[in-house]
C-alpha atoms as a PDB file:
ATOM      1  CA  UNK A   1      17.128  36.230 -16.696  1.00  0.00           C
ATOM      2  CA  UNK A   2      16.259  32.802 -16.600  1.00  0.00           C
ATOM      3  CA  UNK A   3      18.006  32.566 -13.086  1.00  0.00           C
ATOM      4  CA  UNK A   4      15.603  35.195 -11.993  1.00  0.00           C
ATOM      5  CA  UNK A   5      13.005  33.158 -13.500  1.00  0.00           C
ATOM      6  CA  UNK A   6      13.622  30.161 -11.518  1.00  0.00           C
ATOM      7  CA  UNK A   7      14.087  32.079  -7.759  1.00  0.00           C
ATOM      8  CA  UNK A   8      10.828  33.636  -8.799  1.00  0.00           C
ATOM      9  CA  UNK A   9       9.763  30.012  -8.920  1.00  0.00           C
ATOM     10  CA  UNK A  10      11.183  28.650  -6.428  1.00  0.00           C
ATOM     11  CA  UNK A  11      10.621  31.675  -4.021  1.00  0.00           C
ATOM     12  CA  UNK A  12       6.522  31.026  -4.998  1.00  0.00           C
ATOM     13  CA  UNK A  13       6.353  27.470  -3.525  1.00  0.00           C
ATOM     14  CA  UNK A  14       4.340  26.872  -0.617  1.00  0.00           C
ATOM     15  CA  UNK A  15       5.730  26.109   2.772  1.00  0.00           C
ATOM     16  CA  UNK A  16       4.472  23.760   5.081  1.00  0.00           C
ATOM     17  CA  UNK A  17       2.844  26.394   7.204  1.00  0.00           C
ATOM     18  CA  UNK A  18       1.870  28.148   4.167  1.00  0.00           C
ATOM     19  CA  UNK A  19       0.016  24.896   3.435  1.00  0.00           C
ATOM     20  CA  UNK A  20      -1.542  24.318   6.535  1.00  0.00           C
ATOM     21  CA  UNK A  21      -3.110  28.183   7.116  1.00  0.00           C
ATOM     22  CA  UNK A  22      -4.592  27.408   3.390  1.00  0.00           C
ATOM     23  CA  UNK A  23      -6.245  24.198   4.256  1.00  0.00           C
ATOM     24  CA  UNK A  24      -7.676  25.704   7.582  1.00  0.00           C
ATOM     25  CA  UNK A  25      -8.946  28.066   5.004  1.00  0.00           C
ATOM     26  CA  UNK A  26     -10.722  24.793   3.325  1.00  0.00           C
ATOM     27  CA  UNK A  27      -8.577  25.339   0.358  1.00  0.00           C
ATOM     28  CA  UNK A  28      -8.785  22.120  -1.433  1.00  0.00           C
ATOM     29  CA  UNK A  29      -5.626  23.103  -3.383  1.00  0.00           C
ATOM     30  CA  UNK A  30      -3.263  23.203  -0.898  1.00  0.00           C
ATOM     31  CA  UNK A  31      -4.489  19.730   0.885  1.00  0.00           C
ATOM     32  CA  UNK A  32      -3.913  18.716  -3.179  1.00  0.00           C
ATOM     33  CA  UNK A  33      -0.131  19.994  -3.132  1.00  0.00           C
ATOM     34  CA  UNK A  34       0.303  18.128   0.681  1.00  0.00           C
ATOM     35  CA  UNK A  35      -0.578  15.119  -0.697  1.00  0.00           C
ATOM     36  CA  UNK A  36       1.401  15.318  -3.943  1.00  0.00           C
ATOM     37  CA  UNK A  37       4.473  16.446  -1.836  1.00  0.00           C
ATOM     38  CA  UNK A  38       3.383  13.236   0.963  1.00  0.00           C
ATOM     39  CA  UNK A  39       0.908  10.751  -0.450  1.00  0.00           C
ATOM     40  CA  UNK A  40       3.625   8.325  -1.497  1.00  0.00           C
ATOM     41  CA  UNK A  41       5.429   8.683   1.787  1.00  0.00           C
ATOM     42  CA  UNK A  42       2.747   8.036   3.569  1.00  0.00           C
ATOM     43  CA  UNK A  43       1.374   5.145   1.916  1.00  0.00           C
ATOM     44  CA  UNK A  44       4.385   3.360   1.914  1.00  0.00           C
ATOM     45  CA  UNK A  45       4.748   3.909   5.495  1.00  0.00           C
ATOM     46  CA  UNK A  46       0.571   2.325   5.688  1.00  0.00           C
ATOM     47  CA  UNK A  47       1.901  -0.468   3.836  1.00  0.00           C
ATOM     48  CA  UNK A  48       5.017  -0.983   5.799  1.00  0.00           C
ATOM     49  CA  UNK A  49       3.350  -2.129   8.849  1.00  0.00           C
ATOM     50  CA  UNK A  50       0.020  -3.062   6.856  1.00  0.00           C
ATOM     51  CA  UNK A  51       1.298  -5.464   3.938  1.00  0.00           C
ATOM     52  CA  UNK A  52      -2.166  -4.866   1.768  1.00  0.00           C
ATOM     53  CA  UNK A  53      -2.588  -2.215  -0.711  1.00  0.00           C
ATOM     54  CA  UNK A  54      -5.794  -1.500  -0.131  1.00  0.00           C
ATOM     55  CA  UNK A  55      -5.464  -0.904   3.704  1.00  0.00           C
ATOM     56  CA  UNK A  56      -2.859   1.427   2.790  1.00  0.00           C
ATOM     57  CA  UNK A  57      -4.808   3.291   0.706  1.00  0.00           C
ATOM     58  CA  UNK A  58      -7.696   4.053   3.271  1.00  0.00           C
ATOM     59  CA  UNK A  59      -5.220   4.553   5.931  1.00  0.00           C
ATOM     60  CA  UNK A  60      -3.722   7.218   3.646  1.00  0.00           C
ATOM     61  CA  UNK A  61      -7.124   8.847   2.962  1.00  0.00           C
ATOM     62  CA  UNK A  62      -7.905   8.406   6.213  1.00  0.00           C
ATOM     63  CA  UNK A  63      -4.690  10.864   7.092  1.00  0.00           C
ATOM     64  CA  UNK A  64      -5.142  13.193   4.486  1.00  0.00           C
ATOM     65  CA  UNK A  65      -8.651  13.224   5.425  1.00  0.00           C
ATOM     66  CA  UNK A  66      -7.522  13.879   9.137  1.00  0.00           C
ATOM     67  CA  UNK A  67      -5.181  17.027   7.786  1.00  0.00           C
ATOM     68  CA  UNK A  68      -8.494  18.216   6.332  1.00  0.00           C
ATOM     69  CA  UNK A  69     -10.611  18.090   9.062  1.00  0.00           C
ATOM     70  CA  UNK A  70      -8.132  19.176  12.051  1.00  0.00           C
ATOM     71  CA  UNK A  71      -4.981  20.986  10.539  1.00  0.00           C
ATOM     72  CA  UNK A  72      -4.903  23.063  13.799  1.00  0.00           C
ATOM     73  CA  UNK A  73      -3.667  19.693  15.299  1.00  0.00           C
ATOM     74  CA  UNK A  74      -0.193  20.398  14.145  1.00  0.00           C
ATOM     75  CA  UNK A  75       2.000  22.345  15.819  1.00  0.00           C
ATOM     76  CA  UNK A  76       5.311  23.303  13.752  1.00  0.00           C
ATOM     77  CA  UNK A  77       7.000  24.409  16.882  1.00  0.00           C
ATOM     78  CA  UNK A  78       6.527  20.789  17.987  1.00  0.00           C
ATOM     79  CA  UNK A  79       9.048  19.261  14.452  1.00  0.00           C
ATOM     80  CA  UNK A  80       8.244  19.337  10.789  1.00  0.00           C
ATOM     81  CA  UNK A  81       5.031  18.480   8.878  1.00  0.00           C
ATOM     82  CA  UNK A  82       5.949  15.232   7.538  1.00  0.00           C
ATOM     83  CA  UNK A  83       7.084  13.703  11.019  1.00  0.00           C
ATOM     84  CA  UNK A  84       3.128  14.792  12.144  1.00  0.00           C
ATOM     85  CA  UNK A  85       1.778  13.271   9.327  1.00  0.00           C
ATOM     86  CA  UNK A  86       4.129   9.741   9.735  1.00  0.00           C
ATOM     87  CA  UNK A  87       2.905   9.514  13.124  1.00  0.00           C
ATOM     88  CA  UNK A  88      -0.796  10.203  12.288  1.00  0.00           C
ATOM     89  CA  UNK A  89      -0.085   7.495   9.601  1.00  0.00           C
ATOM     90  CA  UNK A  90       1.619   4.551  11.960  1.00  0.00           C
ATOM     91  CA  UNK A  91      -0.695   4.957  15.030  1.00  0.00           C
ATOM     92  CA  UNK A  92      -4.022   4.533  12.208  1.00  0.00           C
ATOM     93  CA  UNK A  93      -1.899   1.934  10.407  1.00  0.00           C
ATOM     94  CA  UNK A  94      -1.035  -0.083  13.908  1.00  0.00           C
ATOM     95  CA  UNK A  95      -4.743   0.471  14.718  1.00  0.00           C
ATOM     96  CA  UNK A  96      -5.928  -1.275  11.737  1.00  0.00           C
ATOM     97  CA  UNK A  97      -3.603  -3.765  11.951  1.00  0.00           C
ATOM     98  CA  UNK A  98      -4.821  -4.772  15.403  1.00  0.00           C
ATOM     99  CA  UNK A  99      -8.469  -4.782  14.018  1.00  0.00           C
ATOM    100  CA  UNK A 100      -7.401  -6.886  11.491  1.00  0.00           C
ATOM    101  CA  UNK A 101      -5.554  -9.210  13.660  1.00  0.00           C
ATOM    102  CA  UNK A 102      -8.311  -9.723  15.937  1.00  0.00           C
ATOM    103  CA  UNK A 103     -10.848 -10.503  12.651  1.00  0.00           C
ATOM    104  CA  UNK A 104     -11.331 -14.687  12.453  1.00  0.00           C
ATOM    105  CA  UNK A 105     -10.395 -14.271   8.880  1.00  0.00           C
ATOM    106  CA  UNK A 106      -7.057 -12.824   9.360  1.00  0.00           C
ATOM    107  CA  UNK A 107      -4.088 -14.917   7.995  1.00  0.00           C
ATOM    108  CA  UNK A 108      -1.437 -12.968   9.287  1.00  0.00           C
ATOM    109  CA  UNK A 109       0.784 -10.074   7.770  1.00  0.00           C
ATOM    110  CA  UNK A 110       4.683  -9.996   7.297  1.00  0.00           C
ATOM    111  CA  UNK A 111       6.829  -7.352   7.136  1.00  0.00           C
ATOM    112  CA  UNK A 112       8.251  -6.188   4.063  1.00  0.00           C
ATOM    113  CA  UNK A 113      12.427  -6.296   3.794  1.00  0.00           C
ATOM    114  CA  UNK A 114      12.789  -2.949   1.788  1.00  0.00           C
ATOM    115  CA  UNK A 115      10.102   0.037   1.102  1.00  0.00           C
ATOM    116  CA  UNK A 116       9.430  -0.021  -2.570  1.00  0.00           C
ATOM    117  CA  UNK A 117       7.864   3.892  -2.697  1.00  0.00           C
ATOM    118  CA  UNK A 118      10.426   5.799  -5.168  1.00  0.00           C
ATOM    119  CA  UNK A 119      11.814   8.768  -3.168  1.00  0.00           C
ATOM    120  CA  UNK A 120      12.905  12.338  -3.885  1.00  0.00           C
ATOM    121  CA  UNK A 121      13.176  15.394  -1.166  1.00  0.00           C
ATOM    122  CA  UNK A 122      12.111  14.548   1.975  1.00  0.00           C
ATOM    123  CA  UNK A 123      10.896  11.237   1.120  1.00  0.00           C
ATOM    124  CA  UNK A 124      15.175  10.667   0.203  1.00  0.00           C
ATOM    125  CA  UNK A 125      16.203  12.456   3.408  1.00  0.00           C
ATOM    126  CA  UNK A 126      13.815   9.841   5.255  1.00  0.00           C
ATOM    127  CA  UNK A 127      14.416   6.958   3.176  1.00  0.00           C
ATOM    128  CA  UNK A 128      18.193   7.564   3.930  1.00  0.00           C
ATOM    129  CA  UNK A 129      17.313   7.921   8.023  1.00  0.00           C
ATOM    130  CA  UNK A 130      15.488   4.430   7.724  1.00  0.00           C
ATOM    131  CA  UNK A 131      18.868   3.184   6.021  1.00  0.00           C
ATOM    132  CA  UNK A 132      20.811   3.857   8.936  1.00  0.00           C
ATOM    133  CA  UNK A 133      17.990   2.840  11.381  1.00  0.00           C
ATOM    134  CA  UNK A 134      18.202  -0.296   9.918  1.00  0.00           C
ATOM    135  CA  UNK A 135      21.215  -0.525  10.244  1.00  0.00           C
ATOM    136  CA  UNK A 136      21.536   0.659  13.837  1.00  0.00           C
ATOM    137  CA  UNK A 137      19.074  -2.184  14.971  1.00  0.00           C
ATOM    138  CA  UNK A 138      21.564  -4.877  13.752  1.00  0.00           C
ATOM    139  CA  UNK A 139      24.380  -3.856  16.506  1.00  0.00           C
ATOM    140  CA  UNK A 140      21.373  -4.472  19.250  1.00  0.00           C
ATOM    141  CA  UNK A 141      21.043  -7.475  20.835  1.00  0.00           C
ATOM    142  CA  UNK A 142      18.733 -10.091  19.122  1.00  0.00           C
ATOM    143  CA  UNK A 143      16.408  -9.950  22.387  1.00  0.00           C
ATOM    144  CA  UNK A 144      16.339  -6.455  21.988  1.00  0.00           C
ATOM    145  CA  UNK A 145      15.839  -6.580  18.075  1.00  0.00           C
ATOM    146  CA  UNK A 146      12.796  -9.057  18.616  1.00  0.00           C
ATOM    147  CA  UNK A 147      10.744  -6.416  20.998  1.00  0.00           C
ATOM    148  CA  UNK A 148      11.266  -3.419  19.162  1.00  0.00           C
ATOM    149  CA  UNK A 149       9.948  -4.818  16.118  1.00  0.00           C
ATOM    150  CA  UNK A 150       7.217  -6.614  17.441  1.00  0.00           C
ATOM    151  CA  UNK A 151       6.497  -3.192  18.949  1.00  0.00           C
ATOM    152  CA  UNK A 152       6.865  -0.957  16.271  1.00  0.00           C
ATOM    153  CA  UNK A 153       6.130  -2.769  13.116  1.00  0.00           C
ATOM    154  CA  UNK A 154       3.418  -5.145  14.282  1.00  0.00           C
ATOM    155  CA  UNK A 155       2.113  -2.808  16.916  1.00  0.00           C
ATOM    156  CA  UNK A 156       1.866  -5.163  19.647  1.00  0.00           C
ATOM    157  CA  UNK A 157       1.547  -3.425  23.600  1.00  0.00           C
ATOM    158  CA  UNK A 158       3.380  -4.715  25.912  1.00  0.00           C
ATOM    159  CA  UNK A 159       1.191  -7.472  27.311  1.00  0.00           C
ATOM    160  CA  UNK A 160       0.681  -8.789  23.782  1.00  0.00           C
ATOM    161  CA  UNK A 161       4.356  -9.259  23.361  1.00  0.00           C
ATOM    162  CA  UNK A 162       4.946 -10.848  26.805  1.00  0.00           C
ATOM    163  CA  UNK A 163       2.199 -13.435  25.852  1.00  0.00           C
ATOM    164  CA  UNK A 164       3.698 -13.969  22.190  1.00  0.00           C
ATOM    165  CA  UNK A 165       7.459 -14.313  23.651  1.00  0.00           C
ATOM    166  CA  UNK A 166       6.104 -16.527  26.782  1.00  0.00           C
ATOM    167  CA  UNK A 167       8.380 -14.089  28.695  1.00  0.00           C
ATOM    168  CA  UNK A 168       7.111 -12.025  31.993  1.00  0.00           C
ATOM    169  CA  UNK A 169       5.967  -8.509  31.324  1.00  0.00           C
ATOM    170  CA  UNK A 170       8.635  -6.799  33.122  1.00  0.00           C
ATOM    171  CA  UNK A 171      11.463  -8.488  31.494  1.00  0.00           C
ATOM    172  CA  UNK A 172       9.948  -7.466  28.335  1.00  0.00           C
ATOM    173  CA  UNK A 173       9.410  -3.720  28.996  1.00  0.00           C
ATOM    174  CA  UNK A 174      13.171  -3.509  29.899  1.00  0.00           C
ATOM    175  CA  UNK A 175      13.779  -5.522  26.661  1.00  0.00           C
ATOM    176  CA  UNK A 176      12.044  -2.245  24.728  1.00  0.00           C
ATOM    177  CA  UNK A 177      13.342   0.480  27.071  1.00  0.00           C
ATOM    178  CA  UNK A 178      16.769  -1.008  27.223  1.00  0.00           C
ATOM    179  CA  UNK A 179      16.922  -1.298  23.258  1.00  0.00           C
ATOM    180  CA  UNK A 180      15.145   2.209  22.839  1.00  0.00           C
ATOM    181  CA  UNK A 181      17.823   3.750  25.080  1.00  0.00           C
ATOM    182  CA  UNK A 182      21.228   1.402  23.092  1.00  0.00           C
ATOM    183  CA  UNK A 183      19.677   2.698  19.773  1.00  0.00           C
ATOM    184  CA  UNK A 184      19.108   6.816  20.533  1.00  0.00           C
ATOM    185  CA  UNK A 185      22.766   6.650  21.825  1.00  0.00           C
ATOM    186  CA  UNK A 186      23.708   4.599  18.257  1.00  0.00           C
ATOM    187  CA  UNK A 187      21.629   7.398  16.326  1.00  0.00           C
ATOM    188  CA  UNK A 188      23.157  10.524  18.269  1.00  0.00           C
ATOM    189  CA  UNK A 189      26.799   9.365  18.057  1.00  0.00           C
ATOM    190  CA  UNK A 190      25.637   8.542  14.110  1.00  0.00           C
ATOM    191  CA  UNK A 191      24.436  11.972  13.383  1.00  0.00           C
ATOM    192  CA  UNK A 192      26.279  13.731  15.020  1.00  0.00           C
ATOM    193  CA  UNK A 193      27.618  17.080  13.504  1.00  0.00           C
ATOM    194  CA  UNK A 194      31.529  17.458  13.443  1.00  0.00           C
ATOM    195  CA  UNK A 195      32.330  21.114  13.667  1.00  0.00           C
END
């Protein structure tokens, strides 16, 4: 009885898509239960790459508040939910982060060594795919290391990191394509399913 009882419950739960359709049906609710089941994940992504609390906070309104007014924009044939939202949440984070950079008062932001969100579900599953990322990065080349972080964590283009490294722009696109192309191979052979 109680078994029944708990597939009832767990057969009621909202899916993603489920989600989605409600909140193109303005259904405050379900934009509600997306943020409970995301709003940590996504603001400790925003304060990843951010390093201020409060920036992380708007950029996570700001993404919820995205979701709200253009759920169409997500296409679950394209991956899952949560990947949509992370990448709504990094480009708006790395946009900020280059206002902020280019404001006379900035003093700079750092990276932090470890995210500090506490994880369950998904937010374990990811937290567990950043482990090994991590990890991954340190069999690079320190060259290589260098670019894709100023890339992806400080959100630097290309010419911005050429300037920074007082290296030619070429030499640092193949720096990024080279160590984009090492670390897929490193995460395919790491993942890999053995029948």
């Amino acid at each position: 009885m109680i078994a029944l009882s708990l597939n009832k419950i767990a057969d009621s739960t909202p899916t993603e898509v489920d989600l989605l359709k409600q909140v193109m049906a303005c259904d405050s609710d379900a934009l509600a239960e997306l943020y409970d089941r995301y709003g940590r994940l996504v603001y400790s992504l925003a304060i990843r790459i951010l390093q201020s609390p409060m920036l992380a906070e708007e950029i996570t309104a700001d993404v919820f508040m995205r979701i709200w007014q253009k759920p169409a924009s997500w296409d679950p044939n394209k991956g899952k939910l949560v990947t949509w939202m992370l990448s709504i949440t990094r480009y708006a984070a790395i946009d900020r982060l280059r206002y902020e950079r280019h404001r006379p008062d900035h003093r700079g932001m750092e990276l932090l060594d470890e995210l500090h969100a506490e994880s369950s579900g998904a937010e374990e599953l990811l937290w567990s795919d950043g482990q090994l990322l991590r990890d991954l990065l340190t069999r690079l080349p320190a060259e290589q290391i260098e670019a894709l972080e100023l890339a992806f964590f400080q959100g630097m283009t290309h010419t911005e990191m050429a300037e920074h490294l007082h290296l030619p722009l070429g030499t640092v696109k193949t720096r990024v394509r080279l160590g984009l192309q090492k670390l897929r191979a490193l995460w395919l052979d790491a993942t890999k399913v053995v029948d």
